[in-house]
PDB file of N, CA and C in Angstrom:
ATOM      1  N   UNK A   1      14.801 -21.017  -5.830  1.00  0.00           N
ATOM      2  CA  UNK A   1      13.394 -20.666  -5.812  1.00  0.00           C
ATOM      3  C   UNK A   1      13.116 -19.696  -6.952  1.00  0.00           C
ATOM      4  N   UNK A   2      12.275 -20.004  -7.687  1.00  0.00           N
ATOM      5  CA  UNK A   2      11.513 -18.872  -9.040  1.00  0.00           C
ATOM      6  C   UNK A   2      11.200 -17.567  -8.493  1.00  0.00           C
ATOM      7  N   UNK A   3      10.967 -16.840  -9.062  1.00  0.00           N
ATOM      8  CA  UNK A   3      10.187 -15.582  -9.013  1.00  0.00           C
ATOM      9  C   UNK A   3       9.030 -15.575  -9.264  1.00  0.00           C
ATOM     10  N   UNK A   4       8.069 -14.800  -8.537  1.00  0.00           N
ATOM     11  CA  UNK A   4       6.783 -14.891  -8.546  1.00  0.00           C
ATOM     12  C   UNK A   4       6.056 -13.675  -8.394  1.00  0.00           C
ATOM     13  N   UNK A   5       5.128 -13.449  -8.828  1.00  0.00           N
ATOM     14  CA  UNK A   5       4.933 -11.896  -9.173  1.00  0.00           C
ATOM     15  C   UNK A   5       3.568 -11.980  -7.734  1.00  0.00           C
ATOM     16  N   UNK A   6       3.309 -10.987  -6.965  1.00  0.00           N
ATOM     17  CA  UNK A   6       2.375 -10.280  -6.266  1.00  0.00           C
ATOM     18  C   UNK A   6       1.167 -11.196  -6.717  1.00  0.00           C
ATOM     19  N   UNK A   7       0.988 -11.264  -7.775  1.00  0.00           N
ATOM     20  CA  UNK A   7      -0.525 -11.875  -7.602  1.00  0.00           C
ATOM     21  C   UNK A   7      -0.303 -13.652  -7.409  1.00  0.00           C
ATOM     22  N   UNK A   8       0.404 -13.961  -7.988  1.00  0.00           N
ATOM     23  CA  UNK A   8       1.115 -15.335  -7.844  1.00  0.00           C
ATOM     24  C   UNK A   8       0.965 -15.950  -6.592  1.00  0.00           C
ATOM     25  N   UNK A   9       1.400 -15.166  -5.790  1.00  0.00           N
ATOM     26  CA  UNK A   9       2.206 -15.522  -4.422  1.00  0.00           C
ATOM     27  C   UNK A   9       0.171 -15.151  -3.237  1.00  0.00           C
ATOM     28  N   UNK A  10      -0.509 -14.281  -3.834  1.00  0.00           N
ATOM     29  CA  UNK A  10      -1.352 -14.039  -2.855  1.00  0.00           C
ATOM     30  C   UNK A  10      -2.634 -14.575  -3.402  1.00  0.00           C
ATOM     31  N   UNK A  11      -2.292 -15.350  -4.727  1.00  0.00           N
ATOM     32  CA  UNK A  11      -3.563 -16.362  -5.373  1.00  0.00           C
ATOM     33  C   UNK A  11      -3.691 -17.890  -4.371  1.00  0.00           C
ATOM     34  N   UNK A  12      -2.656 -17.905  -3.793  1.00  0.00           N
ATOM     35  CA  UNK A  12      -2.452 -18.999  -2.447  1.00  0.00           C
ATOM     36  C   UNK A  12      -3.409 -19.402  -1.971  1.00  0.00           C
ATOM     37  N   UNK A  13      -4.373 -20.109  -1.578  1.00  0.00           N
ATOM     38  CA  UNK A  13      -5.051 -20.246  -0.552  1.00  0.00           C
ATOM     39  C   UNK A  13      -4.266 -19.932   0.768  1.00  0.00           C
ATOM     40  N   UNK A  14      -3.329 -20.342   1.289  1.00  0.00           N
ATOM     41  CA  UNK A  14      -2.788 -20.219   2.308  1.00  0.00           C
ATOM     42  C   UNK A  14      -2.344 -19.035   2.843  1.00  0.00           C
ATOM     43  N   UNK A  15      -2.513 -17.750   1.555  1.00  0.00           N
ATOM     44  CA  UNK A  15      -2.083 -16.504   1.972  1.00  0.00           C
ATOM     45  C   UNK A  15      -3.126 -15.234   1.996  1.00  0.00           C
ATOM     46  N   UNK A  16      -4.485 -15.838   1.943  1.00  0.00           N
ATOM     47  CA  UNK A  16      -5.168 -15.298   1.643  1.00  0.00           C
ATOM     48  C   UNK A  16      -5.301 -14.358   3.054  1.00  0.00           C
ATOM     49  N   UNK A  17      -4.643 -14.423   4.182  1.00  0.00           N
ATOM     50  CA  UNK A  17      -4.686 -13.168   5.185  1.00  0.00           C
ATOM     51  C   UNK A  17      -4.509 -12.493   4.816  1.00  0.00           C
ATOM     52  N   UNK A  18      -2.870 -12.637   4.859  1.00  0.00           N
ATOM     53  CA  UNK A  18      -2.007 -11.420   3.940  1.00  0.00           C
ATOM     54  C   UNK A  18      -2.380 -10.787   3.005  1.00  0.00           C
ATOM     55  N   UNK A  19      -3.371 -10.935   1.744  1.00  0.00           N
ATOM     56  CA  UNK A  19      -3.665 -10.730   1.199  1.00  0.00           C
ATOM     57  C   UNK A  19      -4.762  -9.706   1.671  1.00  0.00           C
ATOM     58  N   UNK A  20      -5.510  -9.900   2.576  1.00  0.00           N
ATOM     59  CA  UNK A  20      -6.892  -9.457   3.636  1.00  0.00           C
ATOM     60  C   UNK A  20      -6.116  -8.108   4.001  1.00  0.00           C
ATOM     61  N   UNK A  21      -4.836  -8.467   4.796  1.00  0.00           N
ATOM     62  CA  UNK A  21      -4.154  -7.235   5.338  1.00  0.00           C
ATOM     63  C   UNK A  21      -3.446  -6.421   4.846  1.00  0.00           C
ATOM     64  N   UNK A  22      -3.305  -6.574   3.720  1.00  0.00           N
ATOM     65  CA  UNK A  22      -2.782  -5.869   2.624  1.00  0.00           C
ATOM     66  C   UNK A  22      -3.639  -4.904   1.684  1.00  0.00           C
ATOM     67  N   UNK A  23      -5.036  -5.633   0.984  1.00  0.00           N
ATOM     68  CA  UNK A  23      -6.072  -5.022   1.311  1.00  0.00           C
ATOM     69  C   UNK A  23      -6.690  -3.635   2.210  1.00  0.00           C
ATOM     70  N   UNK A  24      -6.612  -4.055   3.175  1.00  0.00           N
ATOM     71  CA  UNK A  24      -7.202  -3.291   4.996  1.00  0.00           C
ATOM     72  C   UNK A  24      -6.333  -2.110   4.756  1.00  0.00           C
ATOM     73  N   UNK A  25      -5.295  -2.162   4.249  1.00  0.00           N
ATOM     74  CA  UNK A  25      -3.816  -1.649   4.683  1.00  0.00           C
ATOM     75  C   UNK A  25      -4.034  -0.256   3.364  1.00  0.00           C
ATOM     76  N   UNK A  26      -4.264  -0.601   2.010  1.00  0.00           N
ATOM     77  CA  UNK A  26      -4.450   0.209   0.974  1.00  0.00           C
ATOM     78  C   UNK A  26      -5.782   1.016   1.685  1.00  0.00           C
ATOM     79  N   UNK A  27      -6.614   0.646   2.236  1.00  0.00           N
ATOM     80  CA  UNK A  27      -7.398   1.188   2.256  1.00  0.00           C
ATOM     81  C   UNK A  27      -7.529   2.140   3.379  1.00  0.00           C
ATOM     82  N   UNK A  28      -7.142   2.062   4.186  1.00  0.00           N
ATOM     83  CA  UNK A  28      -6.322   2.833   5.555  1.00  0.00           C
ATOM     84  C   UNK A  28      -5.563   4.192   4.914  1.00  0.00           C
ATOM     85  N   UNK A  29      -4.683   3.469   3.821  1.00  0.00           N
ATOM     86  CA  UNK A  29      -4.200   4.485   2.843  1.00  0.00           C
ATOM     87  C   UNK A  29      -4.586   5.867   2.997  1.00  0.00           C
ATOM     88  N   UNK A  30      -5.592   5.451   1.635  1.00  0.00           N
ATOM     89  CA  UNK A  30      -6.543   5.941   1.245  1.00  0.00           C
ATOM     90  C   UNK A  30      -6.935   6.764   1.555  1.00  0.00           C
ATOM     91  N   UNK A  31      -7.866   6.519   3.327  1.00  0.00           N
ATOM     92  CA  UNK A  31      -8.446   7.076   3.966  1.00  0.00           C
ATOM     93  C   UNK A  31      -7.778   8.408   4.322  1.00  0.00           C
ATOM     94  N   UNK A  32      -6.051   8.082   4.834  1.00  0.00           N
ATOM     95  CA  UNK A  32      -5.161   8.814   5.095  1.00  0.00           C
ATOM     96  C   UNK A  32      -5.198  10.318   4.041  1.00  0.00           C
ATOM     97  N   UNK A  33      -5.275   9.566   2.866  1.00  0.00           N
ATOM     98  CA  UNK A  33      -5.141  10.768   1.523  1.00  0.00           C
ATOM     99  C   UNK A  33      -6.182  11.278   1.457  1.00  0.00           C
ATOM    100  N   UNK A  34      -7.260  10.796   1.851  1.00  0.00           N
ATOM    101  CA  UNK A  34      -8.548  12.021   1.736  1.00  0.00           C
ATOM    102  C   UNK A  34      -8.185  12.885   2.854  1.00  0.00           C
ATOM    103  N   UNK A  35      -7.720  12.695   4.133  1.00  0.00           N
ATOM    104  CA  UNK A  35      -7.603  13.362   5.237  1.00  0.00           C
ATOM    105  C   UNK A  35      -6.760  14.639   5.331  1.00  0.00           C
ATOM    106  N   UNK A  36      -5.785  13.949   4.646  1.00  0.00           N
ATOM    107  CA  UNK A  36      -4.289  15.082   3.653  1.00  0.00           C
ATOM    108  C   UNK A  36      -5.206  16.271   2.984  1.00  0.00           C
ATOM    109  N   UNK A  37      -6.095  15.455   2.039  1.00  0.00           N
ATOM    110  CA  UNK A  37      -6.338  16.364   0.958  1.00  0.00           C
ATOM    111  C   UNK A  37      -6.869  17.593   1.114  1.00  0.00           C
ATOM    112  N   UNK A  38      -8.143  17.220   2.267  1.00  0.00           N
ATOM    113  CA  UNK A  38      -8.727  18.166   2.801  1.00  0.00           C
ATOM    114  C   UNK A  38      -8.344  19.137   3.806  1.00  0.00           C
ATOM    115  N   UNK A  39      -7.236  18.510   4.368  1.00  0.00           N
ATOM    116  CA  UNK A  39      -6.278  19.448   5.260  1.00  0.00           C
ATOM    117  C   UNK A  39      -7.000  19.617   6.629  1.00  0.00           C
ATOM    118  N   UNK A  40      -8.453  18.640   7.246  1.00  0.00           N
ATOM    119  CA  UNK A  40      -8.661  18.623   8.180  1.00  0.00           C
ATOM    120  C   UNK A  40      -9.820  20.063   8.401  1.00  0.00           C
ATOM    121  N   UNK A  41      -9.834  20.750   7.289  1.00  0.00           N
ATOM    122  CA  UNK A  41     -10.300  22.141   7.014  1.00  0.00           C
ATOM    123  C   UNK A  41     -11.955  21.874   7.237  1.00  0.00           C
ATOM    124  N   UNK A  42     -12.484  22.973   7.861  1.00  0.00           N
ATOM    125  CA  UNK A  42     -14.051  22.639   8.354  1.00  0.00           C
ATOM    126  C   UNK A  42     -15.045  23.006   7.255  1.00  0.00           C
ATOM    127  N   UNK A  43     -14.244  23.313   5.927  1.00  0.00           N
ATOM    128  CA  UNK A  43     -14.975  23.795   5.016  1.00  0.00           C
ATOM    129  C   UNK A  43     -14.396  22.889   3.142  1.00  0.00           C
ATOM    130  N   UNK A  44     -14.108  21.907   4.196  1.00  0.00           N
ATOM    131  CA  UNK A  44     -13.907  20.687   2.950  1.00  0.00           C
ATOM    132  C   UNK A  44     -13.115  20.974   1.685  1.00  0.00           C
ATOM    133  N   UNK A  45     -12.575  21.742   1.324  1.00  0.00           N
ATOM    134  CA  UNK A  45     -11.835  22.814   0.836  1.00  0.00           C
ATOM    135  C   UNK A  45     -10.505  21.672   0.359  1.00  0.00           C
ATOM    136  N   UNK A  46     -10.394  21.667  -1.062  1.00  0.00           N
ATOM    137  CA  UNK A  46      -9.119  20.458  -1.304  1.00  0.00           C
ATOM    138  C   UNK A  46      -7.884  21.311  -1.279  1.00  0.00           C
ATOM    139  N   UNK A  47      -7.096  21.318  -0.639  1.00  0.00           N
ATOM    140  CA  UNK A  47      -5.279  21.600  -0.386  1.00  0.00           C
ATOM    141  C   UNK A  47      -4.481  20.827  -1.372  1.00  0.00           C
ATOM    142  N   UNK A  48      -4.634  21.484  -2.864  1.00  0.00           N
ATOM    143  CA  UNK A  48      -3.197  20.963  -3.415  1.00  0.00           C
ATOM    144  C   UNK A  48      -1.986  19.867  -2.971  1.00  0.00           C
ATOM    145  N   UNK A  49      -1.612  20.878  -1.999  1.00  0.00           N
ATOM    146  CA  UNK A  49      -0.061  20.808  -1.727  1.00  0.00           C
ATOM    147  C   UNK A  49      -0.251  19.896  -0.806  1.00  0.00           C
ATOM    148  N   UNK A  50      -0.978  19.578   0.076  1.00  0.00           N
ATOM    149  CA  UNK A  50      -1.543  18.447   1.300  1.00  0.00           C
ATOM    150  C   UNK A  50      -1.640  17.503  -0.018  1.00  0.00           C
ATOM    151  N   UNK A  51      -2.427  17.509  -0.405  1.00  0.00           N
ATOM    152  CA  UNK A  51      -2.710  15.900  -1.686  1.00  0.00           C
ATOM    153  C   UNK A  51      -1.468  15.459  -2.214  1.00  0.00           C
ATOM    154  N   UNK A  52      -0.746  16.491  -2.913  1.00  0.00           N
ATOM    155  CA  UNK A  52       0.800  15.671  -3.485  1.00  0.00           C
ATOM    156  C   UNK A  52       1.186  15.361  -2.576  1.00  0.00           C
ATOM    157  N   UNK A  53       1.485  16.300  -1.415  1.00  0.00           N
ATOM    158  CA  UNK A  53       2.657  15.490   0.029  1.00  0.00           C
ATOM    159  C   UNK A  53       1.998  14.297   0.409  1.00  0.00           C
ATOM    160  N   UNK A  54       0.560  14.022   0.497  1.00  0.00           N
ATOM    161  CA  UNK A  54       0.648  12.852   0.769  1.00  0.00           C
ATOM    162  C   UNK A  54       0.212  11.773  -0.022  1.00  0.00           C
ATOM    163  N   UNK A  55       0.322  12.036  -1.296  1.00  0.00           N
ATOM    164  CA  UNK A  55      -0.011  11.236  -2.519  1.00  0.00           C
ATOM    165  C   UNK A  55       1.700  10.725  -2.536  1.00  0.00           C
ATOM    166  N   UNK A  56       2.953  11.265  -2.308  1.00  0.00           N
ATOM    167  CA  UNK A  56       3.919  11.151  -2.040  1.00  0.00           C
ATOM    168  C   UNK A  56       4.614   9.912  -1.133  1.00  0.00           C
ATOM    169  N   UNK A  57       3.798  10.696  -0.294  1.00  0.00           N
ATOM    170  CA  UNK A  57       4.350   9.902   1.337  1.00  0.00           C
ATOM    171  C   UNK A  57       3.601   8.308   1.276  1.00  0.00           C
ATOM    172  N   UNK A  58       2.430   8.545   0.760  1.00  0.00           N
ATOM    173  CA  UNK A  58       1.581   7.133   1.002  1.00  0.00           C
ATOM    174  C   UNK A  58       2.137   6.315  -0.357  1.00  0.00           C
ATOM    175  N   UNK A  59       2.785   6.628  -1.627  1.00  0.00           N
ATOM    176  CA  UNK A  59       3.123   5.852  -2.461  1.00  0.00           C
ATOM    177  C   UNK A  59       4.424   5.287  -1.618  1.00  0.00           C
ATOM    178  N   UNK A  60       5.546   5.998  -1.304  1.00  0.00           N
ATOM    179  CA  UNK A  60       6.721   5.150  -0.652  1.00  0.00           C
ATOM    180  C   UNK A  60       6.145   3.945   1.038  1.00  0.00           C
ATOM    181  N   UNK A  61       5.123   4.444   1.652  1.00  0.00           N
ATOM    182  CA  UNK A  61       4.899   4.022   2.563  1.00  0.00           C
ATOM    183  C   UNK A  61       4.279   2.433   2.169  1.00  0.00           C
ATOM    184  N   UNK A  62       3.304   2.463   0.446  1.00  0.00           N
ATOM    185  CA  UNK A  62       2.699   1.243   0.626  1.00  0.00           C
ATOM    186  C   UNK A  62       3.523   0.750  -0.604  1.00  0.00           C
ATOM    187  N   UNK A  63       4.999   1.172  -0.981  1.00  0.00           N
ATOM    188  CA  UNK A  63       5.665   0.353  -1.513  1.00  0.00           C
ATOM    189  C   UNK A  63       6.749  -0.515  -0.362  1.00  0.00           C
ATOM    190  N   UNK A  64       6.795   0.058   0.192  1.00  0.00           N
ATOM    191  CA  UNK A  64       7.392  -0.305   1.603  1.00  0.00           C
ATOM    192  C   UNK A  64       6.452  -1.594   2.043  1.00  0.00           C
ATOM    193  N   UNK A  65       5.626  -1.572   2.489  1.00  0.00           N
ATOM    194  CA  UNK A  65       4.173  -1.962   2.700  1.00  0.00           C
ATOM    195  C   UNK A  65       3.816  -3.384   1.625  1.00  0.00           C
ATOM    196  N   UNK A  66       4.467  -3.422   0.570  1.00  0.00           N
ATOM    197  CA  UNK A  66       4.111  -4.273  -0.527  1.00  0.00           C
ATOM    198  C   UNK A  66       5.592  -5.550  -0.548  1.00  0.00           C
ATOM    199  N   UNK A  67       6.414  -4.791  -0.215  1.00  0.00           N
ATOM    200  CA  UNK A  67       7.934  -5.505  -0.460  1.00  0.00           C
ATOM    201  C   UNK A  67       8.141  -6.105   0.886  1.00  0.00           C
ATOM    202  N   UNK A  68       7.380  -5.689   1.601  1.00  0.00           N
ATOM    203  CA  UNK A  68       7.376  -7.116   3.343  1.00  0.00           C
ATOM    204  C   UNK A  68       6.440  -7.953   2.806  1.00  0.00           C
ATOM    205  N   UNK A  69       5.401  -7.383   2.790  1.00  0.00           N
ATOM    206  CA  UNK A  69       4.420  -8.795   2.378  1.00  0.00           C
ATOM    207  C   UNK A  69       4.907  -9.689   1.091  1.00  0.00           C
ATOM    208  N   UNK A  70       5.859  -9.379   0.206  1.00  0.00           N
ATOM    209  CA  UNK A  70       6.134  -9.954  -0.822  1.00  0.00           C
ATOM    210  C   UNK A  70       7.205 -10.711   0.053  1.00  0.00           C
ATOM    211  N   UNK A  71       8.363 -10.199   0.997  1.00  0.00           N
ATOM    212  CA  UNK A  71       9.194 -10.961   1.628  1.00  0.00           C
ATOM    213  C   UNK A  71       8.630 -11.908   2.887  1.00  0.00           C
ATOM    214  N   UNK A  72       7.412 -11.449   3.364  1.00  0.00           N
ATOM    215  CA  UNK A  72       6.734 -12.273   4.612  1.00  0.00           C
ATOM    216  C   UNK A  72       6.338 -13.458   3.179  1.00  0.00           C
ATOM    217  N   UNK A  73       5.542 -13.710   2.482  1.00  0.00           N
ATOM    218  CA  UNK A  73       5.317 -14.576   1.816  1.00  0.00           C
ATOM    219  C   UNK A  73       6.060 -15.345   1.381  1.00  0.00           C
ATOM    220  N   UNK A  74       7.200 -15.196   0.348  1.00  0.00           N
ATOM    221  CA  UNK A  74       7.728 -15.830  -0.444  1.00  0.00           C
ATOM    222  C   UNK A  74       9.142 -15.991   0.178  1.00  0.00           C
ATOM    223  N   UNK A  75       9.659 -15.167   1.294  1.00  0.00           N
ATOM    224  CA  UNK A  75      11.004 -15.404   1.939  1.00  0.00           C
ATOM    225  C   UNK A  75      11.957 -15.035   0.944  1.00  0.00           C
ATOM    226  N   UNK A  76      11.688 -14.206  -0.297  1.00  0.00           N
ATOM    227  CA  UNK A  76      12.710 -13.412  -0.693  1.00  0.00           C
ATOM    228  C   UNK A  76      12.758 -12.409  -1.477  1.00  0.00           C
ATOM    229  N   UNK A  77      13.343 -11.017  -1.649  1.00  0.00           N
ATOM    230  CA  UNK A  77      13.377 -10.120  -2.326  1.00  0.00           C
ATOM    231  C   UNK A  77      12.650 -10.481  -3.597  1.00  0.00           C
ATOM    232  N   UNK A  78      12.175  -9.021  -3.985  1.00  0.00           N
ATOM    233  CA  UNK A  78      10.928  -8.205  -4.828  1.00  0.00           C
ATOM    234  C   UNK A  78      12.333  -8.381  -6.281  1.00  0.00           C
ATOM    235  N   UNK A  79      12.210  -9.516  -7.280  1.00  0.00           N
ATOM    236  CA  UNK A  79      13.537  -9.493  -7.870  1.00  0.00           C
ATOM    237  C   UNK A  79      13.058  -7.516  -8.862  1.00  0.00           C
ATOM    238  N   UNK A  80      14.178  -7.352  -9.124  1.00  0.00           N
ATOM    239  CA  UNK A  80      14.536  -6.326 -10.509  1.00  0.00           C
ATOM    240  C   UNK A  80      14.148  -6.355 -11.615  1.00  0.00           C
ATOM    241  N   UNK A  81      13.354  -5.661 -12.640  1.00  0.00           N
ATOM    242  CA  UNK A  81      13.177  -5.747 -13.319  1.00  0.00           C
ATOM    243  C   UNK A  81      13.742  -5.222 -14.539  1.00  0.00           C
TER     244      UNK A  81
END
């Protein structure tokens, strides 16, 4: 089987969920990192150190996040570059 890059594999018609939930999923993110940023603080106030930790945490979480859906799709490892 070839290698196929992320957009390849979710230009599919047939994968266009995955693609939906993957989507949903960045954006959930997201949401997460504004939540970090602000630290939950009642005075909206941006927290540094909250933004990297979870500018951090959410990059390994939606590379994690990217390399199932690349293996739910295509049935095999994210090759090396």
């Amino acid at each position: 089987m070839e290698n196929k890059t992320l957009t390849e594999v979710y230009s599919k018609a047939s994968n266009r969920f995955a693609k939906i939930i993957y989507i949903f999923l960045l954006l959930v993110t997201l949401f997460f990192i504004y939540l970090f940023t602000i630290g939950l603080n009642s005075n909206y106030r941006i927290d540094w150190k909250n933004l990297i930790t979870s500018l951090i945490i959410t990059f390994i979480i939606f590379e994690g996040i990217k390399r199932a859906f690349y293996y739910i799709t295509t049935k095999t490892i994210i090759p090396k570059k």
